[in-house]
Protein backbone atom coordinates (compact mmCIF):
# COMPACT_ATOMS: atom_id res chain seq x y z
CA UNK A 1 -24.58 -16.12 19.49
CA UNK A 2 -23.04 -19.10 17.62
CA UNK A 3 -23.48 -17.02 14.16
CA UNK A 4 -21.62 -14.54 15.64
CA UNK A 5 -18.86 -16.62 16.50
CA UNK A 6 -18.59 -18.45 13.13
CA UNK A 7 -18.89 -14.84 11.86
CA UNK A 8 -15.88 -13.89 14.21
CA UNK A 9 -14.39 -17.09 13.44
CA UNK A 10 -14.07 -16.26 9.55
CA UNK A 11 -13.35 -12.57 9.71
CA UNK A 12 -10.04 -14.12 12.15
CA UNK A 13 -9.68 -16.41 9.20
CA UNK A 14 -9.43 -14.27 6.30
CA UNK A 15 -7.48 -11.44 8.31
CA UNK A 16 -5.12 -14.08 8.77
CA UNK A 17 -4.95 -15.41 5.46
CA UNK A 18 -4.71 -11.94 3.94
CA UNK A 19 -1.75 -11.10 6.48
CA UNK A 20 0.00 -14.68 5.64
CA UNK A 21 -0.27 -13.91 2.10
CA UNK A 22 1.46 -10.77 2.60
CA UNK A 23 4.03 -12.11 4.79
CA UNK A 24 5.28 -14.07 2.21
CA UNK A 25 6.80 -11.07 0.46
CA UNK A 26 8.33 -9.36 3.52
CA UNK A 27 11.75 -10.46 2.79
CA UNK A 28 11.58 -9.80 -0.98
CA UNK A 29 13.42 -6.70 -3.05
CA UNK A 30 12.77 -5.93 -6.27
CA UNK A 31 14.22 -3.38 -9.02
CA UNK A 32 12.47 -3.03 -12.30
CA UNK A 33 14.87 -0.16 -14.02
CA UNK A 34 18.10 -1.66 -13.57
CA UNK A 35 21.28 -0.74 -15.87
CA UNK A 36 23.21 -3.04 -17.84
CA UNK A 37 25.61 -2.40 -19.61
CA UNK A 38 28.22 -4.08 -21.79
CA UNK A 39 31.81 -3.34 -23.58
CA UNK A 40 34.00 -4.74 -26.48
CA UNK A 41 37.14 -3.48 -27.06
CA UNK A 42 39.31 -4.59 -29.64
CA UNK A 43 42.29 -2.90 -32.01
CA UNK A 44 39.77 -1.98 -34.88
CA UNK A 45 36.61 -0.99 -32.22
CA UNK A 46 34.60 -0.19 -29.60
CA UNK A 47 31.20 -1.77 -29.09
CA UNK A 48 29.14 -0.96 -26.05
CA UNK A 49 25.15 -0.60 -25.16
CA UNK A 50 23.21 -0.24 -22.46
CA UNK A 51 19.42 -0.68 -21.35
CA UNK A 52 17.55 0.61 -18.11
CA UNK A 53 15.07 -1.92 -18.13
CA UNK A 54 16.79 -5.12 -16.62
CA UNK A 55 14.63 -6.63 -14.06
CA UNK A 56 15.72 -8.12 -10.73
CA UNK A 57 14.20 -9.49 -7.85
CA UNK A 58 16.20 -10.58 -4.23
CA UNK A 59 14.26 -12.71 -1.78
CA UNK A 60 16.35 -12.26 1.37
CA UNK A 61 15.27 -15.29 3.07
CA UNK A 62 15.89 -18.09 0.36
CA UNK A 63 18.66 -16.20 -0.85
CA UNK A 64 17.54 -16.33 -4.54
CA UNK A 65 18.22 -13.72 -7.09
CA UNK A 66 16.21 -13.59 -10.56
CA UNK A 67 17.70 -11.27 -13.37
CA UNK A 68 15.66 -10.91 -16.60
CA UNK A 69 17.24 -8.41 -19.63
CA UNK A 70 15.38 -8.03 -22.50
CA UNK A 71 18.24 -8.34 -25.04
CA UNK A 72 16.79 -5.73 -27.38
CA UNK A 73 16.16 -2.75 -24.96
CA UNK A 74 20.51 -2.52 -24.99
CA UNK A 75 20.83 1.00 -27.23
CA UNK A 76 23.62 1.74 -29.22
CA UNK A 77 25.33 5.20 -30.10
CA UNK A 78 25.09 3.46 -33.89
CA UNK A 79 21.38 2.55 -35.29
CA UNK A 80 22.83 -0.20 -37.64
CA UNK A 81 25.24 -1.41 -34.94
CA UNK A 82 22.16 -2.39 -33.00
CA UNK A 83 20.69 -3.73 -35.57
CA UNK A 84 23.30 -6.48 -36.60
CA UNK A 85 23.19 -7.25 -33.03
CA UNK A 86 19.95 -8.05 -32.32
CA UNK A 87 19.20 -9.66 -35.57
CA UNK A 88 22.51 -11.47 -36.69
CA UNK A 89 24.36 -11.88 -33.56
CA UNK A 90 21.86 -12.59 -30.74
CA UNK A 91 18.98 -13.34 -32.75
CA UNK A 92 16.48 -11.30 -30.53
CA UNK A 93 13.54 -12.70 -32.19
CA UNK A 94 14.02 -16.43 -31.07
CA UNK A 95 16.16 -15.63 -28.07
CA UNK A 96 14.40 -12.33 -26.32
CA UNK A 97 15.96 -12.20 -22.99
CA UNK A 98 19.25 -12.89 -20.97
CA UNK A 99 18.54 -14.77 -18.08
CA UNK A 100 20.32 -15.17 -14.27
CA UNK A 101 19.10 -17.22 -11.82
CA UNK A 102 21.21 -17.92 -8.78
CA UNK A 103 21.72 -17.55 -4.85
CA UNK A 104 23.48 -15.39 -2.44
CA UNK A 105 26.38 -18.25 -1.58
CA UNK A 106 28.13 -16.90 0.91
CA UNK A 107 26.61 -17.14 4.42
CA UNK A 108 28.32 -14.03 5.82
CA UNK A 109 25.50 -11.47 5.03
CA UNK A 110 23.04 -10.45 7.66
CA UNK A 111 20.30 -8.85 5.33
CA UNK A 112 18.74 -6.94 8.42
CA UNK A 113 22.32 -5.12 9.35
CA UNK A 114 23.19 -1.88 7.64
CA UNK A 115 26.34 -2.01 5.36
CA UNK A 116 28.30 -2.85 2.16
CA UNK A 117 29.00 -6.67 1.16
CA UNK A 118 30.70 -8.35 -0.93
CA UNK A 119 28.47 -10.76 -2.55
CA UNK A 120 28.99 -14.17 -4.69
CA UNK A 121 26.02 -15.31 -6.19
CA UNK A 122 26.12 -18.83 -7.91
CA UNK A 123 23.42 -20.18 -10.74
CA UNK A 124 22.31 -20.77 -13.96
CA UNK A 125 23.36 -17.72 -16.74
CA UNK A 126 20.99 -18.18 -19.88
CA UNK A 127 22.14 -15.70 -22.87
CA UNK A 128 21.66 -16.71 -26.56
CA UNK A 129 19.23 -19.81 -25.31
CA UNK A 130 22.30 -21.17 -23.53
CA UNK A 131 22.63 -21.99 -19.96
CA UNK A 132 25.85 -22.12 -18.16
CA UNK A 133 26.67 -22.66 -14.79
CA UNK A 134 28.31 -19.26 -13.30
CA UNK A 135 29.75 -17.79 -10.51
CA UNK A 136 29.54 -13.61 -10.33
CA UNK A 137 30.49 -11.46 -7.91
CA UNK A 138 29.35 -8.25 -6.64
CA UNK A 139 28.59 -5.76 -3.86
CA UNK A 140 25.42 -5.09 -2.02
CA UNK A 141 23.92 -2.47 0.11
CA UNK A 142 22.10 -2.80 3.19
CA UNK A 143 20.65 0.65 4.23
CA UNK A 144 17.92 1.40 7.13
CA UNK A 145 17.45 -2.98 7.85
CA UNK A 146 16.92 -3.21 4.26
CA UNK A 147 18.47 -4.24 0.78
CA UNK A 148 18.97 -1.04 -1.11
CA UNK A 149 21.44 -1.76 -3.83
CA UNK A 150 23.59 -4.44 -5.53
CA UNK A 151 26.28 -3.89 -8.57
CA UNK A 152 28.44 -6.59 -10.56
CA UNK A 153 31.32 -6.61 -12.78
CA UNK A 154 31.83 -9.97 -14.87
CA UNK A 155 33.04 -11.07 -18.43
CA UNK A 156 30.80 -13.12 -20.66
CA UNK A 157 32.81 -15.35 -23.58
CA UNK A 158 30.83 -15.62 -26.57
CA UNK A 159 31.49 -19.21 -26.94
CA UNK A 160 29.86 -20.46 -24.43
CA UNK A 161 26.58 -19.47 -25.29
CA UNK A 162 27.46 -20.07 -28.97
CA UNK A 163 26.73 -16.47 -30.35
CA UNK A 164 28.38 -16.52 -33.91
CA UNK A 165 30.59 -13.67 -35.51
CA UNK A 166 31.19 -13.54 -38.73
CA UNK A 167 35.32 -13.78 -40.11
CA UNK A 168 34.42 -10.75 -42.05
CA UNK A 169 33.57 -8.47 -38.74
CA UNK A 170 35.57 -11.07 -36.09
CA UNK A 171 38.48 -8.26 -35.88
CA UNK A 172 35.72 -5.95 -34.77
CA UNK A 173 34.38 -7.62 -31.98
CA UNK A 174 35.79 -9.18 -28.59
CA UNK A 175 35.81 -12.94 -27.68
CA UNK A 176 35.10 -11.65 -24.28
CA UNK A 177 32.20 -9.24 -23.19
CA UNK A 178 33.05 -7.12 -20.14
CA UNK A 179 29.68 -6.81 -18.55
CA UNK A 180 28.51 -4.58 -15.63
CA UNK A 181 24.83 -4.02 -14.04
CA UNK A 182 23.53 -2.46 -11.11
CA UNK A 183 20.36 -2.69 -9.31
CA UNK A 184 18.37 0.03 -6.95
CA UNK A 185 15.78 -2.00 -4.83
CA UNK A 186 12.89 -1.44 -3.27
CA UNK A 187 10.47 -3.64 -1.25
CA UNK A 188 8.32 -5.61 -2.74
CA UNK A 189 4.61 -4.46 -2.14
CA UNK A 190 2.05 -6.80 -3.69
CA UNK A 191 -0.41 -4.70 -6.26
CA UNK A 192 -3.71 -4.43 -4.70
């Protein structure tokens, strides 16, 4: 009878441990295909690229938001365009990905309540291998008690994450990037 009971005792124990595990993740979204996309205009041209494969993840209850782009999945409508871009200008090779990682700021948001929010997250951007301190805003969706989508519109300077342009080509491309990314999320389910 006592075997039983330790043998009761751990099955309890695991269950539990399995289901706390698990619990952990409840409050978590996660989008693997997002879009970003980014523009230069200037007098002499139009640059722009996009990629599908930006990553982000939304944990509900801290309030933290990861974004990882890998900087050389953006495609051009020009071959040698993208080229220069990963290898001269953003230097792909020692610098792979762009980098956000921030929180949900304003307090406003019920997660759990179906609707469309404006959003201001606040954090670290990392682009080139340099961090600045950022504030983006944006608009998420809350559909069925859950997080279903998120979008952002902001400008990045080249400056300040000291991404060189040539004087030969500096007519040809902006000081300031007009970015814009959105995000389709589903919850996170942890691989068995």
């Amino acid at each position: 009878m006592k075997k039983l009971g330790y043998i009761l005792f751990f099955i309890l124990f695991v269950t539990g441990q399995v289901f706390a595990q698990d619990d952990r993740y409840k409050n978590t979204f996660v989008c693997t295909r997002g879009k970003a996309h980014f523009f230069s205009k200037t007098p002499v041209e139009d640059i722009e690229a996009t990629t599908y494969k930006a990553a982000c993840v939304l944990n509900t209850e801290t309030r933290k938001v990861s974004v990882k782009i890998p900087i050389i999945s953006f495609k051009f409508a020009n071959g040698l365009m993208e080229q220069h871009f990963n290898e001269n200008y953003m230097e792909t090779d020692k610098y792979p990905s762009a980098v956000l990682d921030a929180v949900v700021s304003n307090t406003d948001i019920d997660f759990s309540r179906d609707g469309y929010y404006d959003v201001e997250l606040r954090g670290s951007l990392e682009i080139h291998g340099v961090k600045q301190e950022r504030v983006i805003y944006g608009k998420l969706v809350v559909m069925n008690g859950q997080v279903s989508s998120a979008t952002a519109n902001f400008d990045v300077k080249l400056v300040d994450h000291k991404i060189e342009v040539p004087k030969l080509v500096f007519a040809n491309i902006a000081e300031v990037i007009k970015v814009d990314v959105e995000f389709v999320f589903q919850r996170y389910q942890k691989a068995n």
